[in-house]
C-alpha atoms as a PDB file:
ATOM      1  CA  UNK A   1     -52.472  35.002 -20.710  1.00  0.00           C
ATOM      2  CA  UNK A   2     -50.177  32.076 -21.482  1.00  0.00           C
ATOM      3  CA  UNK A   3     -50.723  28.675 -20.369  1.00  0.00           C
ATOM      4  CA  UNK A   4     -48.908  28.204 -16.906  1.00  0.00           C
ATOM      5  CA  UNK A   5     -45.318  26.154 -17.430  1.00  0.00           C
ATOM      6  CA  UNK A   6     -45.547  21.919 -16.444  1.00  0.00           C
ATOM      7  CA  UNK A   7     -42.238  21.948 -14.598  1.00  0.00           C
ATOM      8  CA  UNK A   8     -41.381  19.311 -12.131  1.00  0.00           C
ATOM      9  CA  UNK A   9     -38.469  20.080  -9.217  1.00  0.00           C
ATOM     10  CA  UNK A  10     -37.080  16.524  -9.966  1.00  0.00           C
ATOM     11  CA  UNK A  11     -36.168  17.566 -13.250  1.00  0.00           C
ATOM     12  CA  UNK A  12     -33.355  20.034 -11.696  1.00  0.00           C
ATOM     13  CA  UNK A  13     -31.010  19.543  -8.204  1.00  0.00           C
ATOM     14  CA  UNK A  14     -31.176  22.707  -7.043  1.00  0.00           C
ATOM     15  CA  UNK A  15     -31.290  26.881  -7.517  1.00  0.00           C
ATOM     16  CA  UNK A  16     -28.181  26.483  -9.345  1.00  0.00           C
ATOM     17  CA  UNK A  17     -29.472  23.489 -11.975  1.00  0.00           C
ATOM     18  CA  UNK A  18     -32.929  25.698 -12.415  1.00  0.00           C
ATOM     19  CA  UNK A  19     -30.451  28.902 -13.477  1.00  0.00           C
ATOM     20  CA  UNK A  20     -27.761  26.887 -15.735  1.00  0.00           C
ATOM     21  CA  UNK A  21     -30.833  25.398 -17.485  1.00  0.00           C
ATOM     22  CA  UNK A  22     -32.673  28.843 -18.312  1.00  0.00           C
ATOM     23  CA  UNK A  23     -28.589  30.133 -19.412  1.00  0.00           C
ATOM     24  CA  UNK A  24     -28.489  27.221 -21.590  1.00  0.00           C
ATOM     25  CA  UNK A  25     -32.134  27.241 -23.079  1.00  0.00           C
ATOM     26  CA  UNK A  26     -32.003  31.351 -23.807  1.00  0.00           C
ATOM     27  CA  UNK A  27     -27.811  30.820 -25.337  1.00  0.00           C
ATOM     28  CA  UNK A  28     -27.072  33.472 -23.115  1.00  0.00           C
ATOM     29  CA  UNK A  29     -23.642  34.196 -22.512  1.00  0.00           C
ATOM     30  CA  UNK A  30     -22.673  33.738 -18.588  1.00  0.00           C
ATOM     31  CA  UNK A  31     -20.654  36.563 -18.013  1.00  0.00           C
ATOM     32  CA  UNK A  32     -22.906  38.786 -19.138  1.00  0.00           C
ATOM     33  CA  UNK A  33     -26.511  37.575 -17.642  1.00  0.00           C
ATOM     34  CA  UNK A  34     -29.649  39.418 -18.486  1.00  0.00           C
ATOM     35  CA  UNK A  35     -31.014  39.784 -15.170  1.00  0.00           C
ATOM     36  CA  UNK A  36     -34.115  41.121 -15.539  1.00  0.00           C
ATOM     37  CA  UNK A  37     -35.019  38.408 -18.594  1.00  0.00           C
ATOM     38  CA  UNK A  38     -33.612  35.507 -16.221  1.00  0.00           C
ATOM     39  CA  UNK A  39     -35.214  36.805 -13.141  1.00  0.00           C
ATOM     40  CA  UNK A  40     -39.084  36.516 -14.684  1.00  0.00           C
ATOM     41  CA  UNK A  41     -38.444  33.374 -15.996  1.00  0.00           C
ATOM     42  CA  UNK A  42     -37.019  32.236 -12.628  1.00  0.00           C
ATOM     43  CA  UNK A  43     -40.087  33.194 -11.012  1.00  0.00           C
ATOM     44  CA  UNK A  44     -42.515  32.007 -13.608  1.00  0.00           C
ATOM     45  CA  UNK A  45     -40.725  28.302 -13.201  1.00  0.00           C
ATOM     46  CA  UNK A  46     -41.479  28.650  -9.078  1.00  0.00           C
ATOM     47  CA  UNK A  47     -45.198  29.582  -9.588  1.00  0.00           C
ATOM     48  CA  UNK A  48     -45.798  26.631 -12.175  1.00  0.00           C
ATOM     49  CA  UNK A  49     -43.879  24.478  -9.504  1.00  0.00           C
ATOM     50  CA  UNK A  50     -45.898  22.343  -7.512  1.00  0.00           C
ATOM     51  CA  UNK A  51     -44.406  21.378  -4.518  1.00  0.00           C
ATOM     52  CA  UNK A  52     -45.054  20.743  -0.862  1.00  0.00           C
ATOM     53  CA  UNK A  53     -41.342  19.897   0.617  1.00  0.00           C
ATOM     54  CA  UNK A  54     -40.750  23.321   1.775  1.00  0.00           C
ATOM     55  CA  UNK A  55     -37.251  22.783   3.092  1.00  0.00           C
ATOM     56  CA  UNK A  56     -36.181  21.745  -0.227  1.00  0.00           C
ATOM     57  CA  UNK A  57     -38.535  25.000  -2.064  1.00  0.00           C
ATOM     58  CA  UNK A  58     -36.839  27.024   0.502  1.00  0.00           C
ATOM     59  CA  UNK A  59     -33.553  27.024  -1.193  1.00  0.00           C
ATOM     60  CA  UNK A  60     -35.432  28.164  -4.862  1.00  0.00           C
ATOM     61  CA  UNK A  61     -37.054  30.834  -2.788  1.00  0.00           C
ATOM     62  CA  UNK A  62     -33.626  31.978  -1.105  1.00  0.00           C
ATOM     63  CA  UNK A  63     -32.201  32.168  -5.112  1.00  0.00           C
ATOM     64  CA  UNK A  64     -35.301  33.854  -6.046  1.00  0.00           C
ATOM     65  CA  UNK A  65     -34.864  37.349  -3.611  1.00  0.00           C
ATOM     66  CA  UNK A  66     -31.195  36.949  -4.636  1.00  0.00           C
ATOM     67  CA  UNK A  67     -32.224  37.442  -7.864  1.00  0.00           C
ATOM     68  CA  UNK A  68     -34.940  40.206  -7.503  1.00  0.00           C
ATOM     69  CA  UNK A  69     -31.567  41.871  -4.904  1.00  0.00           C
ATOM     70  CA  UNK A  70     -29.136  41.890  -8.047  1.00  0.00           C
ATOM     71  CA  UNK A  71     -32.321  43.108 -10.580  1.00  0.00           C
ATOM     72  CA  UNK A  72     -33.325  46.139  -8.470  1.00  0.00           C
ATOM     73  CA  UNK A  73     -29.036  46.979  -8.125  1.00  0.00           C
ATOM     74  CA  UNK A  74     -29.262  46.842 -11.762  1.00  0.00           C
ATOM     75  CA  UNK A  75     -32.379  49.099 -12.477  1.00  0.00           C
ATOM     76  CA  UNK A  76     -31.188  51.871  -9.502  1.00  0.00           C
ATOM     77  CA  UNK A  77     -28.776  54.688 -11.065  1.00  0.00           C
ATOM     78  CA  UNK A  78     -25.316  53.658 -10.387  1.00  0.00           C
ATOM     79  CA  UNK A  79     -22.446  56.134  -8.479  1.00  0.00           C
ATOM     80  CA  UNK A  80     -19.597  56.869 -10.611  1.00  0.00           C
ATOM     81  CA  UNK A  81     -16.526  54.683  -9.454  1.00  0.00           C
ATOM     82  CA  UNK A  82     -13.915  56.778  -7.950  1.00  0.00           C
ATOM     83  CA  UNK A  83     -10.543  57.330 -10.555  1.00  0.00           C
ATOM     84  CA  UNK A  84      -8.949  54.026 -10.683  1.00  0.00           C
ATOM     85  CA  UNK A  85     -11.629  51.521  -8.910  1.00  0.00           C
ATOM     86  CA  UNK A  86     -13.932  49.835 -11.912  1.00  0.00           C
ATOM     87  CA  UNK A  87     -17.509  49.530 -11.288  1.00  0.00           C
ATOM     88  CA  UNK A  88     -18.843  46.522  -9.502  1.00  0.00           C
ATOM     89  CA  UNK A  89     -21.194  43.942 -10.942  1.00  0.00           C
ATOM     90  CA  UNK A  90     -23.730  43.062  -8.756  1.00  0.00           C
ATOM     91  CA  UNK A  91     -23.828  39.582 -11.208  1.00  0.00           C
ATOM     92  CA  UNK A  92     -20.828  38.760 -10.127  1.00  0.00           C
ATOM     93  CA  UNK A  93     -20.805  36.738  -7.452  1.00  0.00           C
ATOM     94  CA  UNK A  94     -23.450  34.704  -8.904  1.00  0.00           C
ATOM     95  CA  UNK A  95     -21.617  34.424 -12.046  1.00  0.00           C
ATOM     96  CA  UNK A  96     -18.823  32.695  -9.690  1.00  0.00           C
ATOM     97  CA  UNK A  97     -21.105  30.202  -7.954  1.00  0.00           C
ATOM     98  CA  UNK A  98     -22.745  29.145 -11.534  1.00  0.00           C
ATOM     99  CA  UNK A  99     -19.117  28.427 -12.942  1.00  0.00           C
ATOM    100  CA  UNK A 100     -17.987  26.325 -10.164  1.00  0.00           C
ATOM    101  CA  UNK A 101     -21.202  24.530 -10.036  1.00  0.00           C
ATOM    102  CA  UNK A 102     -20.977  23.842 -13.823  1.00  0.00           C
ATOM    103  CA  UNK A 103     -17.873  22.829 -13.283  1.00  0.00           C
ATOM    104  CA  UNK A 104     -19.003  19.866 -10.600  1.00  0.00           C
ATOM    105  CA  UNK A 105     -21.643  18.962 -12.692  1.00  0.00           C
ATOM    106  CA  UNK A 106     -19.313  18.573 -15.412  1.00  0.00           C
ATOM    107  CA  UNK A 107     -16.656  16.374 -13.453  1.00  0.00           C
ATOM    108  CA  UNK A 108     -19.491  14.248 -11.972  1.00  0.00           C
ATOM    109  CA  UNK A 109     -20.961  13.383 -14.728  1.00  0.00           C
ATOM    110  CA  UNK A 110     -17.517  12.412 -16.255  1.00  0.00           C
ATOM    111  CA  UNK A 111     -17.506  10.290 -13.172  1.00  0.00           C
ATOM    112  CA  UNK A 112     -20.326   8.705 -13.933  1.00  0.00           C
ATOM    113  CA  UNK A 113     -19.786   7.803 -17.299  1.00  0.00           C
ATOM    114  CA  UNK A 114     -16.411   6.481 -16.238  1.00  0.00           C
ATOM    115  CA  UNK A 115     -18.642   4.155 -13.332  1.00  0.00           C
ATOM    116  CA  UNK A 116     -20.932   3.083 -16.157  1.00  0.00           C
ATOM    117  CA  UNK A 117     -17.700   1.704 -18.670  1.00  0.00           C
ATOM    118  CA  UNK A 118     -15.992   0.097 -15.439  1.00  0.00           C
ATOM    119  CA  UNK A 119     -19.249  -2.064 -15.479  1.00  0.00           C
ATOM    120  CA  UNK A 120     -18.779  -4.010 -18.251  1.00  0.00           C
ATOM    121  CA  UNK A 121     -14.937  -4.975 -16.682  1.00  0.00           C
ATOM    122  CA  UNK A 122     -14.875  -8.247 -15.066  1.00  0.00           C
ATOM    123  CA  UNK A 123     -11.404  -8.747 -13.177  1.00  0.00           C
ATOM    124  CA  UNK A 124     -10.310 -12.404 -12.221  1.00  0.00           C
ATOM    125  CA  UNK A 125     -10.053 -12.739  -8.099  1.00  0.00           C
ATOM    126  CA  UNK A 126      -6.921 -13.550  -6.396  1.00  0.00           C
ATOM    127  CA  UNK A 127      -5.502 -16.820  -6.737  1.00  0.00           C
ATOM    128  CA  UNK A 128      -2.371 -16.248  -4.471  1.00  0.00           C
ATOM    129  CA  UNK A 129      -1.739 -18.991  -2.100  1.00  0.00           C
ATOM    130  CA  UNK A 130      -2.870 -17.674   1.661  1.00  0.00           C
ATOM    131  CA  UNK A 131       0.697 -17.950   3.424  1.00  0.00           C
ATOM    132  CA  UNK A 132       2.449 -16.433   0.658  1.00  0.00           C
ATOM    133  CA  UNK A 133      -0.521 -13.236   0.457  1.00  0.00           C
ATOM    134  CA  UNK A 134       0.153 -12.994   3.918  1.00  0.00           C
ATOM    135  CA  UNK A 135       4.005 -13.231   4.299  1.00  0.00           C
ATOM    136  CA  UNK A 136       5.757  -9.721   4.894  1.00  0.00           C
ATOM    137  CA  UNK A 137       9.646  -9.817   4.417  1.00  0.00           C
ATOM    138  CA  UNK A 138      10.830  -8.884   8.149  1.00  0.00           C
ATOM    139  CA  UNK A 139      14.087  -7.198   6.661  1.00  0.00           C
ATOM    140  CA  UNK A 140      14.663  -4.852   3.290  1.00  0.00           C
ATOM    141  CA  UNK A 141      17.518  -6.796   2.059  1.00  0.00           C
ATOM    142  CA  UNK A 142      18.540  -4.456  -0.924  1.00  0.00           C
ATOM    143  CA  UNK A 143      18.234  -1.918   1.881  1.00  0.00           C
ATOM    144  CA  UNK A 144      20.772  -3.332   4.232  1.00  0.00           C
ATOM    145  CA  UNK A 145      23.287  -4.530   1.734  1.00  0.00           C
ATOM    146  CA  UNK A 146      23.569  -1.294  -0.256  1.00  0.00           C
ATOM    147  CA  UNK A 147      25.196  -1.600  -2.976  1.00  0.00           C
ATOM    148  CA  UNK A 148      26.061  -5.664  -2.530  1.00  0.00           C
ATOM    149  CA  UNK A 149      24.312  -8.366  -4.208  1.00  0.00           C
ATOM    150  CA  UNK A 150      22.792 -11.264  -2.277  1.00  0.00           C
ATOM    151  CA  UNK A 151      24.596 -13.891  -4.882  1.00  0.00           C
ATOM    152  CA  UNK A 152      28.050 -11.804  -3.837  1.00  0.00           C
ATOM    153  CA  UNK A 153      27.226 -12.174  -0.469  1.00  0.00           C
ATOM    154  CA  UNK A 154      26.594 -15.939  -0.299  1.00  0.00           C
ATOM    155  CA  UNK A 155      29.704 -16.593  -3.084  1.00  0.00           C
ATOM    156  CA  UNK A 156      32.005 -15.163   0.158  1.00  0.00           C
ATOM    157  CA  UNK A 157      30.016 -17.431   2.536  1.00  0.00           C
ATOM    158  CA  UNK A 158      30.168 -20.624   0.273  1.00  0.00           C
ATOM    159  CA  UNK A 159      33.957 -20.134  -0.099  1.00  0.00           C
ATOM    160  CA  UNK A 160      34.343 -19.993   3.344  1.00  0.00           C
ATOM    161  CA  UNK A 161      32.681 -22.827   4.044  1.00  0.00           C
ATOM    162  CA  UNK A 162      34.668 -24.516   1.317  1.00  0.00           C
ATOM    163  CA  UNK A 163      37.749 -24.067   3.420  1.00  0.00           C
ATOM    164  CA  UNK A 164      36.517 -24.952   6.542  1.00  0.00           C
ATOM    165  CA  UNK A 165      35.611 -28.366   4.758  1.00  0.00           C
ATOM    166  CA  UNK A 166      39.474 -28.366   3.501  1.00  0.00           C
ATOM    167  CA  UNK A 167      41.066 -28.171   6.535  1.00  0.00           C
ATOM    168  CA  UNK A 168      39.295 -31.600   8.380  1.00  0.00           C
ATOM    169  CA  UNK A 169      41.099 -34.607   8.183  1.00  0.00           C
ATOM    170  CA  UNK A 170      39.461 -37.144   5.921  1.00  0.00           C
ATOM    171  CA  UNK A 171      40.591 -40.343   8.733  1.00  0.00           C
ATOM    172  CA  UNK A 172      41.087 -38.455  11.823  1.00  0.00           C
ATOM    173  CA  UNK A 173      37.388 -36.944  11.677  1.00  0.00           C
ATOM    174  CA  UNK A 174      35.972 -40.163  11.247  1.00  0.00           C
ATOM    175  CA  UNK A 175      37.533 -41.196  14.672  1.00  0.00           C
ATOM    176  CA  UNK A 176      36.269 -40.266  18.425  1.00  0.00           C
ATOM    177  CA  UNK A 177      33.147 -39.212  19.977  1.00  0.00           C
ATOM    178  CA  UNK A 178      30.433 -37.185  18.133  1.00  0.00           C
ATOM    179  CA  UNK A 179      29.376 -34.466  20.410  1.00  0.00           C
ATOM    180  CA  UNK A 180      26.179 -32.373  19.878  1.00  0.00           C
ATOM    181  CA  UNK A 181      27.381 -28.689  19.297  1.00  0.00           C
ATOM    182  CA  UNK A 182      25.038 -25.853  21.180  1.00  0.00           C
ATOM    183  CA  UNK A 183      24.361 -22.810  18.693  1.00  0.00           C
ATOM    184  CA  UNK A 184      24.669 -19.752  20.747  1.00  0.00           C
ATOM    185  CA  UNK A 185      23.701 -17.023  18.050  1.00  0.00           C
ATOM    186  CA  UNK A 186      22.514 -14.189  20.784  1.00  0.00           C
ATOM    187  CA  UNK A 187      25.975 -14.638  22.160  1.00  0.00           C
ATOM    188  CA  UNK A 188      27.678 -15.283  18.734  1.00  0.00           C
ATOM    189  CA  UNK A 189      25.808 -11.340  18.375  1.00  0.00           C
ATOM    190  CA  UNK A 190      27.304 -10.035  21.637  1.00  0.00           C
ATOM    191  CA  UNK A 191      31.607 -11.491  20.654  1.00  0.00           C
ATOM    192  CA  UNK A 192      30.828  -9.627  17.338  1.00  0.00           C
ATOM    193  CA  UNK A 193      29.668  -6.023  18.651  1.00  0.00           C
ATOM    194  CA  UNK A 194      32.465  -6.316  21.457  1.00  0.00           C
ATOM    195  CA  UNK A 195      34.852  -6.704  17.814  1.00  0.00           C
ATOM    196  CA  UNK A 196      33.140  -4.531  15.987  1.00  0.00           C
ATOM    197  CA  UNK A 197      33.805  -2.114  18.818  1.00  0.00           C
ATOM    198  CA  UNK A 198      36.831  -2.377  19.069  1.00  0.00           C
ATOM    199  CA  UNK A 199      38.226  -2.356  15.724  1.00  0.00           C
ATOM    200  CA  UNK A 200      35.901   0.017  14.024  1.00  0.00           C
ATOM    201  CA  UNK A 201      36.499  -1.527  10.476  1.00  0.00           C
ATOM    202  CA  UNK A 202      36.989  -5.159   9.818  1.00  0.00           C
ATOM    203  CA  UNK A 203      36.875  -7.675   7.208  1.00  0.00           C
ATOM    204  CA  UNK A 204      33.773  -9.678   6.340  1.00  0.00           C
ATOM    205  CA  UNK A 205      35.653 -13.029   4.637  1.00  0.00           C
ATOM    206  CA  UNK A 206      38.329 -12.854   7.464  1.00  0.00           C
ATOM    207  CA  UNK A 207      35.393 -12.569  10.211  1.00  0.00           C
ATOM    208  CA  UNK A 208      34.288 -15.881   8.994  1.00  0.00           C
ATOM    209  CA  UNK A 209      37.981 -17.358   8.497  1.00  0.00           C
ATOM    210  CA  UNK A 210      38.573 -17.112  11.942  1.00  0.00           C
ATOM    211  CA  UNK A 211      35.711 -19.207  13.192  1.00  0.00           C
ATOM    212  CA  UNK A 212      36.863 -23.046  14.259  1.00  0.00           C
ATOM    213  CA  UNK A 213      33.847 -24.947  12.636  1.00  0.00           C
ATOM    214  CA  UNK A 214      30.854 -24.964   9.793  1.00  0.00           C
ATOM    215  CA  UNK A 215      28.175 -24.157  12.753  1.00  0.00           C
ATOM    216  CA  UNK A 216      30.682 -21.291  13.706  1.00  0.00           C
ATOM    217  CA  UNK A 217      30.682 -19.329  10.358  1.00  0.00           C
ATOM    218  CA  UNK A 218      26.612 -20.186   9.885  1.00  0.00           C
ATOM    219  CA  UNK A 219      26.186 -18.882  13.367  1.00  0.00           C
ATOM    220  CA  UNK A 220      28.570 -15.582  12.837  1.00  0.00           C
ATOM    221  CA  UNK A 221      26.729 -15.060   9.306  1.00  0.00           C
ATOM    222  CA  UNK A 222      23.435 -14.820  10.989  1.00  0.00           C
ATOM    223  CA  UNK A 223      24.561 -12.539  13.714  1.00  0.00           C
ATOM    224  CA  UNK A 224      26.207  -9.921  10.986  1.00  0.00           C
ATOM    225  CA  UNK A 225      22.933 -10.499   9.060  1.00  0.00           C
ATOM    226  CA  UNK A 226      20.968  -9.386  12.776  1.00  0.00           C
ATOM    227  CA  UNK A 227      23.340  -6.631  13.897  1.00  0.00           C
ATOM    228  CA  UNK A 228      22.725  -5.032   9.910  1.00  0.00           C
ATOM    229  CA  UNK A 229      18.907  -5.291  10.164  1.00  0.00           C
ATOM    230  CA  UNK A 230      19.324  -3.698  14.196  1.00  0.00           C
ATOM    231  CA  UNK A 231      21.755  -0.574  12.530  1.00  0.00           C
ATOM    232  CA  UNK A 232      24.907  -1.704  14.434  1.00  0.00           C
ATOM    233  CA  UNK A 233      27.164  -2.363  11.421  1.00  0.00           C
ATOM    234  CA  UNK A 234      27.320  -0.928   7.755  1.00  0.00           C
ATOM    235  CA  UNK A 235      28.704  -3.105   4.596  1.00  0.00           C
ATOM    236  CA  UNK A 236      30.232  -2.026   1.567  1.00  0.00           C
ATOM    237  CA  UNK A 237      32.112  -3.786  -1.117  1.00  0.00           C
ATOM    238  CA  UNK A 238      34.667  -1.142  -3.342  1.00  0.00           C
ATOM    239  CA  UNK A 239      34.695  -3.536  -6.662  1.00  0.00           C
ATOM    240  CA  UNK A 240      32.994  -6.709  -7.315  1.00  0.00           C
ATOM    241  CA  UNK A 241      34.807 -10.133  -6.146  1.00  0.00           C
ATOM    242  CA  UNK A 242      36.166  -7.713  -3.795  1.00  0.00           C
ATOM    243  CA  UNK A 243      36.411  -8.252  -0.068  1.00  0.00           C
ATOM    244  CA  UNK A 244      33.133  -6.697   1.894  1.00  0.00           C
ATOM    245  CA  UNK A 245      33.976  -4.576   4.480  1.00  0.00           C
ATOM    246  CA  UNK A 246      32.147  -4.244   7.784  1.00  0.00           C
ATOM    247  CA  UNK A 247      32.299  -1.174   9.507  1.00  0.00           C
ATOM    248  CA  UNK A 248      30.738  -0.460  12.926  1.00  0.00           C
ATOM    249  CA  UNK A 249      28.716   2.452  13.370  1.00  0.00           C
ATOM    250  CA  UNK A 250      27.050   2.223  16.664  1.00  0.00           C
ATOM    251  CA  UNK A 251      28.240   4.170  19.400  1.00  0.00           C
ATOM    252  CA  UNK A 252      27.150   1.667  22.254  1.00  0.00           C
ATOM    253  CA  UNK A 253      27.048  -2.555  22.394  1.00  0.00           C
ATOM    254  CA  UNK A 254      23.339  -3.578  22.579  1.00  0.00           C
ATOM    255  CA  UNK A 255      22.685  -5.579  25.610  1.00  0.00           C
ATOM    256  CA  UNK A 256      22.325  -9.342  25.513  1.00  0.00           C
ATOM    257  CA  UNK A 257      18.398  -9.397  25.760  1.00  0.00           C
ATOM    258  CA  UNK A 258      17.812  -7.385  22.795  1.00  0.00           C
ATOM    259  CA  UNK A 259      19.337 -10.408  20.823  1.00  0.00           C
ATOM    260  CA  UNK A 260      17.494 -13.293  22.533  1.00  0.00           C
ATOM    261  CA  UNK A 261      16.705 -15.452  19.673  1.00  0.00           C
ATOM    262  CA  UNK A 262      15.432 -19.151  18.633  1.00  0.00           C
ATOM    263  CA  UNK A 263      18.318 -20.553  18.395  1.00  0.00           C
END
């Protein structure tokens, strides 16, 4: 009788590990699985096994009777198949479970090699100041101003301003009393949707040529800016240097308190 096989259940994770090692070791060919051949030398590996975690030996002792099941299908006479049904393999659905678990065992071991090169990567830590890691833009600008260009934009708002600057009187301003000037830009908000609402379609350059001061147009440019970012008004510019167009979309004027901003 031949010396009893040293096998140790560490050496294999499971039913499925034991089988694809006997495969391997005998160069058999999976689809085709001598039963009887790889159920003795199933066995013969449990017997030499010496273990005493019987929740873990119960799943090699589950595979076992599966096997023994499928070898005494494959010594009984088999039925003919009816005309047109093939004969079924009692192998087969073992043969199914064995390919998918090579398969994982493949792919985790690729995984594992891949874990073992990322080890000798070292990546430099973030060096990004705090308040600029942290800083979310509160509006998509490219979002709301289509197909406009922020440098567009504020060449229309400098040239505005530009004018605005034109029309004071060099000696006259310097004369009088120098009032502070309140920014209202909720209400600024509010005389623009109550335009917008009426006209429909309006003119983004002569929006801001019919304001009376600098503070005026800065004040009217911030409310267009809020009422894009709330979905009130749309902008659009046909050809570049050309006029922007504002058009309002909303069906309703947002009341005052949704606009109550730092002014």
């Amino acid at each position: 009788m031949s010396e009893p096989l040293q096998v140790k259940l560490e050496a294999f994770e499971g039913p499925l590990d034991l089988l694809l090692h006997l495969i391997e070791k005998n160069k058999i060919n999976i689809y085709d699985i001598p039963i009887v051949t790889i159920t003795d030398q199933y066995l013969e590996y449990i017997d030499a096994m010496q273990q005493h975690d019987m929740e873990v030996m119960s799943e090699f002792l589950v595979m076992a009777a599966t096997l023994i099941n499928i070898k005494s299908k494959m010594l009984l006479p088999v039925e003919e198949p009816a005309e047109g049904e093939e004969e079924a393999d009692p192998r087969a659905e073992l043969v199914q479970r064995l390919l998918e678990y090579k398969m994982y065992k493949y792919i985790s071991t690729e995984l594992k090699d891949k874990q073992m090169d990322a080890d000798k990567y070292f990546f430099k830590g973030s060096s990004i100041p705090e308040e600029i890691r942290d800083y979310r833009e509160p509006v998509d600008v490219s979002e709301l101003l289509s197909d406009l260009t922020l440098s567009e934009l504020h060449s229309i708002f400098e040239s505005v301003l530009k004018k605005q600057e034109d029309k004071i009187d060099p000696i006259r301003s310097k004369f009088g009393k120098i009032e502070h000037e309140e920014i209202n830009i909720s209400g600024k908000i509010m005389e623009i949707q109550q335009y917008g609402f009426l006209h429909k379609h309006f003119s983004f350059r002569g929006m801001l040529e019919k304001q009376h001061t600098k503070n005026d147009v800065i004040v009217t440019f911030l409310g267009i800016l809020e009422l894009m970012k709330m979905g009130q008004i749309q902008v659009s510019q046909k050809e570049i240097f050309d006029d922007i167009e504002i058009d309002f979309v909303a069906d309703s004027i947002l009341p005052l308190e949704r606009f109550q901003l730092e002014e």
